[in-house]
Protein backbone atom coordinates (compact mmCIF):
# COMPACT_ATOMS: atom_id res chain seq x y z
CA UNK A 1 111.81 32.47 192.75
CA UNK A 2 114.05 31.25 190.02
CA UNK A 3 110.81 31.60 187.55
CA UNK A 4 109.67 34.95 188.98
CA UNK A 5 113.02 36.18 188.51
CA UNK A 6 113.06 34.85 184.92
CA UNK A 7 109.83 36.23 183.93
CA UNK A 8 110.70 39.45 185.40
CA UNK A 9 114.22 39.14 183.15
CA UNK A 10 112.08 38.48 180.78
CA UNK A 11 109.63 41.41 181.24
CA UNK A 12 112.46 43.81 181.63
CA UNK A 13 113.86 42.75 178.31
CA UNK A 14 110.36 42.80 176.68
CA UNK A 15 109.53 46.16 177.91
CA UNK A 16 113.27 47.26 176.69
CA UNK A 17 112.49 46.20 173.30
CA UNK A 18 109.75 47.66 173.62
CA UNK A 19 111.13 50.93 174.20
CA UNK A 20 113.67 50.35 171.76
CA UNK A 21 111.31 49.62 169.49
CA UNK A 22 108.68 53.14 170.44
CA UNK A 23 111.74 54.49 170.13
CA UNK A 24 112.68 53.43 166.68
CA UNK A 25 109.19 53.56 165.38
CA UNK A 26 109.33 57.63 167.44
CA UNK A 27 112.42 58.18 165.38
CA UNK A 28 111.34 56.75 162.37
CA UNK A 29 108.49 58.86 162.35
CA UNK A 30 110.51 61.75 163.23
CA UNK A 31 112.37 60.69 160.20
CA UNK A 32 109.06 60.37 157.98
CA UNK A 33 108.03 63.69 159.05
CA UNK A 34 111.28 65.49 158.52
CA UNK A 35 111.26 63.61 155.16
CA UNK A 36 107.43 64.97 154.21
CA UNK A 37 108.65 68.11 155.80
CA UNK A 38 111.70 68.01 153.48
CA UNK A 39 109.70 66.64 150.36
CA UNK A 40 106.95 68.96 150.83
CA UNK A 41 109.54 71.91 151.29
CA UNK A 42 111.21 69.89 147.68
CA UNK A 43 107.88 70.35 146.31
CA UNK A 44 106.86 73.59 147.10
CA UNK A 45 110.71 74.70 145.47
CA UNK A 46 109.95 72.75 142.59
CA UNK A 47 106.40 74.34 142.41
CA UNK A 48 107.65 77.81 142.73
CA UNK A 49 110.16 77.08 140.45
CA UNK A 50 107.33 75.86 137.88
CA UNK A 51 105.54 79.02 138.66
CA UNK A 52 108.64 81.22 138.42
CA UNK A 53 108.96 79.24 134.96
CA UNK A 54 105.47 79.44 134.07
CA UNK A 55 105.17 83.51 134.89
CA UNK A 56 108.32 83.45 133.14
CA UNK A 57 106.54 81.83 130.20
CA UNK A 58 103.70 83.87 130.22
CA UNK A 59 105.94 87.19 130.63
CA UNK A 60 107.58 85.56 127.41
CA UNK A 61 104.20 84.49 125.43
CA UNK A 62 102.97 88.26 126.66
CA UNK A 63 106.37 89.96 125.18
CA UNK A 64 105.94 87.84 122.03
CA UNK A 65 102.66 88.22 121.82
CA UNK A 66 103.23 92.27 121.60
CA UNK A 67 106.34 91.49 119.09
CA UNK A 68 103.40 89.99 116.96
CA UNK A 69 100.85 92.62 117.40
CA UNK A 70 103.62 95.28 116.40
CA UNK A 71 104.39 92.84 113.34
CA UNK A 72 100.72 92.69 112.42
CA UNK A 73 100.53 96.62 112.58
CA UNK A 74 103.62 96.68 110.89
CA UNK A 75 102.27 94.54 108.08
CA UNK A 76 98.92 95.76 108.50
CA UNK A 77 100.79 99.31 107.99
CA UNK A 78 102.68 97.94 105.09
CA UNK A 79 99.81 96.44 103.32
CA UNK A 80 97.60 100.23 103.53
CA UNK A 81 101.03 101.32 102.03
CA UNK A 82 101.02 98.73 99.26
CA UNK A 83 96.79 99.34 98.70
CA UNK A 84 97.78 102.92 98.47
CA UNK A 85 101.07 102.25 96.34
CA UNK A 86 98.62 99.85 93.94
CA UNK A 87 95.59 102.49 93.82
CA UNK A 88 98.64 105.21 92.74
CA UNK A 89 99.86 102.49 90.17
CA UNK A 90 96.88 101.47 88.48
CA UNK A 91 95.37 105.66 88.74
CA UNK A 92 98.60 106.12 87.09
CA UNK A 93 98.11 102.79 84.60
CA UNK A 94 94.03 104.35 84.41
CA UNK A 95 95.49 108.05 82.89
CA UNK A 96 98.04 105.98 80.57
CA UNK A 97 95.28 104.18 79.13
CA UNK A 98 92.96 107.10 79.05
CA UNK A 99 95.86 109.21 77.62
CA UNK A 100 96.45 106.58 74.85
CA UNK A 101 93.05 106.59 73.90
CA UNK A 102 92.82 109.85 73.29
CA UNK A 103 96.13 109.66 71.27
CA UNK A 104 94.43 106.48 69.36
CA UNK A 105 91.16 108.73 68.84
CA UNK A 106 93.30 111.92 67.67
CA UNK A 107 95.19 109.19 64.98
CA UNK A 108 92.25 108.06 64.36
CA UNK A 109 90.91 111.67 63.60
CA UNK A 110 94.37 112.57 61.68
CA UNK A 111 93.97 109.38 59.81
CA UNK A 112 90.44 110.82 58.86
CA UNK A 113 91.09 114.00 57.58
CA UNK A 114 94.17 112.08 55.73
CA UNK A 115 91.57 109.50 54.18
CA UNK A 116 89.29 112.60 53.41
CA UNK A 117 91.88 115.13 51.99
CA UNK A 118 93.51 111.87 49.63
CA UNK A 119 89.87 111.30 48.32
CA UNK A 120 89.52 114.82 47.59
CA UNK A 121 92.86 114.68 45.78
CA UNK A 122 91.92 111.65 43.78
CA UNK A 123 88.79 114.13 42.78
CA UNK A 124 90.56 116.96 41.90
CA UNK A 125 93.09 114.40 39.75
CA UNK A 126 89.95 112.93 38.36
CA UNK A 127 88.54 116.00 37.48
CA UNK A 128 91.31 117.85 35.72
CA UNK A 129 91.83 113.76 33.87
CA UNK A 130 88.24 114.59 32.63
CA UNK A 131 88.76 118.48 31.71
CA UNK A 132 91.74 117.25 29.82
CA UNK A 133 90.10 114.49 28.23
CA UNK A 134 87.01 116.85 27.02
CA UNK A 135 90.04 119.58 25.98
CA UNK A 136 91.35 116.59 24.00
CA UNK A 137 88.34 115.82 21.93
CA UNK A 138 87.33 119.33 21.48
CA UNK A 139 90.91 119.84 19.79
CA UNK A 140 90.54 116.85 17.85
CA UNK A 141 87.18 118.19 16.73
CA UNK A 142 88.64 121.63 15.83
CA UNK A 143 91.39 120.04 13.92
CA UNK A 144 88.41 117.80 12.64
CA UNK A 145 87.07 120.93 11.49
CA UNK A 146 90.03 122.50 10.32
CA UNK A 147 90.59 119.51 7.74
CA UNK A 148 86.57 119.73 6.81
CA UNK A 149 87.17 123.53 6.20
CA UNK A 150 90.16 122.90 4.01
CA UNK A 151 88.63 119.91 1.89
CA UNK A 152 85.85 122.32 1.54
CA UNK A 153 88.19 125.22 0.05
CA UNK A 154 90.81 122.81 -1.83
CA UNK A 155 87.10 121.34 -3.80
CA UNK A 156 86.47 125.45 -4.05
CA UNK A 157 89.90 125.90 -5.21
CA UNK A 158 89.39 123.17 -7.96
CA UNK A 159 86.25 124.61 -9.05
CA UNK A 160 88.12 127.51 -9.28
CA UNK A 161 90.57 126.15 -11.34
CA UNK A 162 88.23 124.54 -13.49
CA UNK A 163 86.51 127.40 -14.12
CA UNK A 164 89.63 129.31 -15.42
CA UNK A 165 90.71 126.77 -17.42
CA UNK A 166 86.83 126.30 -18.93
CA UNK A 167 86.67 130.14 -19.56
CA UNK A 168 89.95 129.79 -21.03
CA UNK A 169 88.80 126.63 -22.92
CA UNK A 170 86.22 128.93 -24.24
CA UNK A 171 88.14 131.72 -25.37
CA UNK A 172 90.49 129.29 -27.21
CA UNK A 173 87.15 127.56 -28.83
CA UNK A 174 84.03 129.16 -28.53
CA UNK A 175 82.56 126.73 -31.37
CA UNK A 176 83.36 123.73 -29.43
CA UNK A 177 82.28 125.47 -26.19
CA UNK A 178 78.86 125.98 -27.67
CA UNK A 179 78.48 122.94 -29.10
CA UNK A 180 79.84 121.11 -25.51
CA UNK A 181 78.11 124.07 -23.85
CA UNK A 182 74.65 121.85 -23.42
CA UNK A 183 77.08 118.71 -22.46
CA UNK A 184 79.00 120.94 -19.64
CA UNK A 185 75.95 122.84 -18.01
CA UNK A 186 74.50 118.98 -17.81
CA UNK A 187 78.17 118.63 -16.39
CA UNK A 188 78.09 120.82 -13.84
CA UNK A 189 74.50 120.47 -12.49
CA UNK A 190 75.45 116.92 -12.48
CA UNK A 191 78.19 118.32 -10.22
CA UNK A 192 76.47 120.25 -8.28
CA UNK A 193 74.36 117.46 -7.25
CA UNK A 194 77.16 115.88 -6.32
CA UNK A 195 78.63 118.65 -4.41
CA UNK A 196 75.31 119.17 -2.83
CA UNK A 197 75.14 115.75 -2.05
CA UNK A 198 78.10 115.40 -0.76
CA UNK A 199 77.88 118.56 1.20
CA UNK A 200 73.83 117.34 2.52
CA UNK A 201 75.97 114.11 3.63
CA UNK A 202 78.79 116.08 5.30
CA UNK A 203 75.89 118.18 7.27
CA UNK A 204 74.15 114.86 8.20
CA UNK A 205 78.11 113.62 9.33
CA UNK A 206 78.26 116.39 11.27
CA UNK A 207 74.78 116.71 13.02
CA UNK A 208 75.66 112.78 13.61
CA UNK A 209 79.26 113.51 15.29
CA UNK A 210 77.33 116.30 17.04
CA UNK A 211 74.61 114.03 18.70
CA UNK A 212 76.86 111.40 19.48
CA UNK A 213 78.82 114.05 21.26
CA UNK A 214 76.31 115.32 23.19
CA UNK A 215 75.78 111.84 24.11
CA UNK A 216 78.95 110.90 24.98
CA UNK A 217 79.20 114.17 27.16
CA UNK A 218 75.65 113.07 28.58
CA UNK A 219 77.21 109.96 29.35
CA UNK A 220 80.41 111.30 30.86
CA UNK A 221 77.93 113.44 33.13
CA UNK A 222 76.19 110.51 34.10
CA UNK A 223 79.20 108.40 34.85
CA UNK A 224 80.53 111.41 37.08
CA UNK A 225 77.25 111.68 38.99
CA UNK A 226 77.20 107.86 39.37
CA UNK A 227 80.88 108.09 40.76
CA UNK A 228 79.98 111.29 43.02
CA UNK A 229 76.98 109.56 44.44
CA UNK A 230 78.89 106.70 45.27
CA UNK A 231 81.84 108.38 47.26
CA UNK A 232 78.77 110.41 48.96
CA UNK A 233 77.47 107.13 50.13
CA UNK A 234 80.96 105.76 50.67
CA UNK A 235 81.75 108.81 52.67
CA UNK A 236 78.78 108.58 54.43
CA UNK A 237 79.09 104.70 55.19
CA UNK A 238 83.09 105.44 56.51
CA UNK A 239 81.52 108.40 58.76
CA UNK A 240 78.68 105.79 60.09
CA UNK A 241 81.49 103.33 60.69
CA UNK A 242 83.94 105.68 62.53
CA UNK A 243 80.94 107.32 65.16
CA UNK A 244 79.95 103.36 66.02
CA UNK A 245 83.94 103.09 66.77
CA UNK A 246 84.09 106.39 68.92
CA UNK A 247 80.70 105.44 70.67
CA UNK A 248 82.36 101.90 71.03
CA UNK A 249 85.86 103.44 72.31
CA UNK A 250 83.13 105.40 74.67
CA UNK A 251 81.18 102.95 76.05
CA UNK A 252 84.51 101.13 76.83
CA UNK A 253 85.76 103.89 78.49
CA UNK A 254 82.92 103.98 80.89
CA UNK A 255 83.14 100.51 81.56
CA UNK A 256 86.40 100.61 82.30
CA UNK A 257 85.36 103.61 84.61
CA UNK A 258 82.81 101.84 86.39
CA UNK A 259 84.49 98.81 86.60
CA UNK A 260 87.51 100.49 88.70
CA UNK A 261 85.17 102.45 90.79
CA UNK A 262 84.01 99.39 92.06
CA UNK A 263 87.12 97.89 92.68
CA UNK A 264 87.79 100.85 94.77
């Protein structure tokens, strides 16, 4: 009875444990569940929030992501305004150039007709040197002539002279005349060999200063022709020289030209 009433003690106390215990592990799980419930409800919060935070990001990378397009159209703006700014700059750096070529080829012009009108001056100088030189010698011939002409009428004068005082000889002494009469006619043909000769060597002097002169004149021709014909081809040369350099200054031009048209 005793043992019956023991085991059933003990029963009673097993089964209350046993109770205790469902009702712990009830409670517990109770517990757990509210605790999942709890985390889960922690976890969706914290998920929203990382969606609130990741909308929030994308509502941020979206509104930057606009800032930037306006920037690039900004800058894309800016740089057509710059392109169109440069293109203005280097048309305006194009007509400079252009502008200062033509100045160049107008010097270059001005400096021609300089060059020319100087050489034509240095002609002109040249050939008044020469007209005064030729007016020179011609006057020194006159005066040449001048002295010839007087020699000749001082030697007439002294035959003159001579003759008066030989007629006056013979007046005083016709004797001695006669008798020297021979003597003086052999005298004076003697002297008019002389005369003759000397006047046969003055024509020969003067036929020889007269050839010479027209060979020195000849020469003088020459020499100008020579110096004329080189100018011409000088000119000629300088005139080849300056069309190369405007065809050059041309051709550089439409270079340049072509050049910038493709760059544009």
């Amino acid at each position: 009875m005793t043992k019956k009433k023991k085991r059933k003690k003990r029963t009673n106390k097993l089964g209350i444990i046993n109770k205790v215990y469902e009702d712990f592990k009830n409670r517990q799980k109770i517990k757990e569940k509210k605790e999942l419930k709890f985390r889960e409800e922690q976890l969706k919060k914290e998920q929203e929030k990382i969606r609130l935070k990741e909308e929030k990001l994308r509502l941020k990378e979206k509104e930057q992501k606009r800032k930037d397009e306006e920037i690039k159209l900004k800058e894309q703006e800016q740089r057509l305004k710059d392109d169109e700014q440069r293109k203005k700059g280097e048309e305006i750096k194009f007509k400079e150039k252009e502008q200062k070529l033509k100045e160049k080829e107008q010097k270059l012009k001005d400096e021609e007709q300089r060059l020319k009108e100087e050489e034509q001056r240095r002609k002109d100088e040249e050939i008044k040197f020469k007209n005064k030189e030729i007016r020179l010698k011609e006057k020194e011939q006159r005066k040449k002539d001048v002295e010839i002409k007087f020699k000749d009428e001082e030697q007439n004068r002294k035959n003159v002279d001579l003759k008066l005082r030989e007629e006056e000889q013979g007046r005083k002494d016709q004797k001695e005349q006669r008798r020297k009469y021979k003597e003086q006619k052999l005298k004076k043909q003697e002297e008019q060999k002389i005369k003759e000769h000397e006047d046969l060597k003055l024509k020969e002097w003067e036929s020889k200063f007269d050839h010479e002169q027209k060979l020195q004149e000849e020469e003088e021709m020459l020499k100008i022709e020579r110096l004329t014909r080189k100018e011409q081809e000088e000119l000629r040369l300088k005139d080849q020289e300056e069309e190369q350099l405007k065809e050059d200054l041309s051709t550089r031009l439409e270079t340049f030209k072509i050049k910038d048209t493709k760059k544009n």
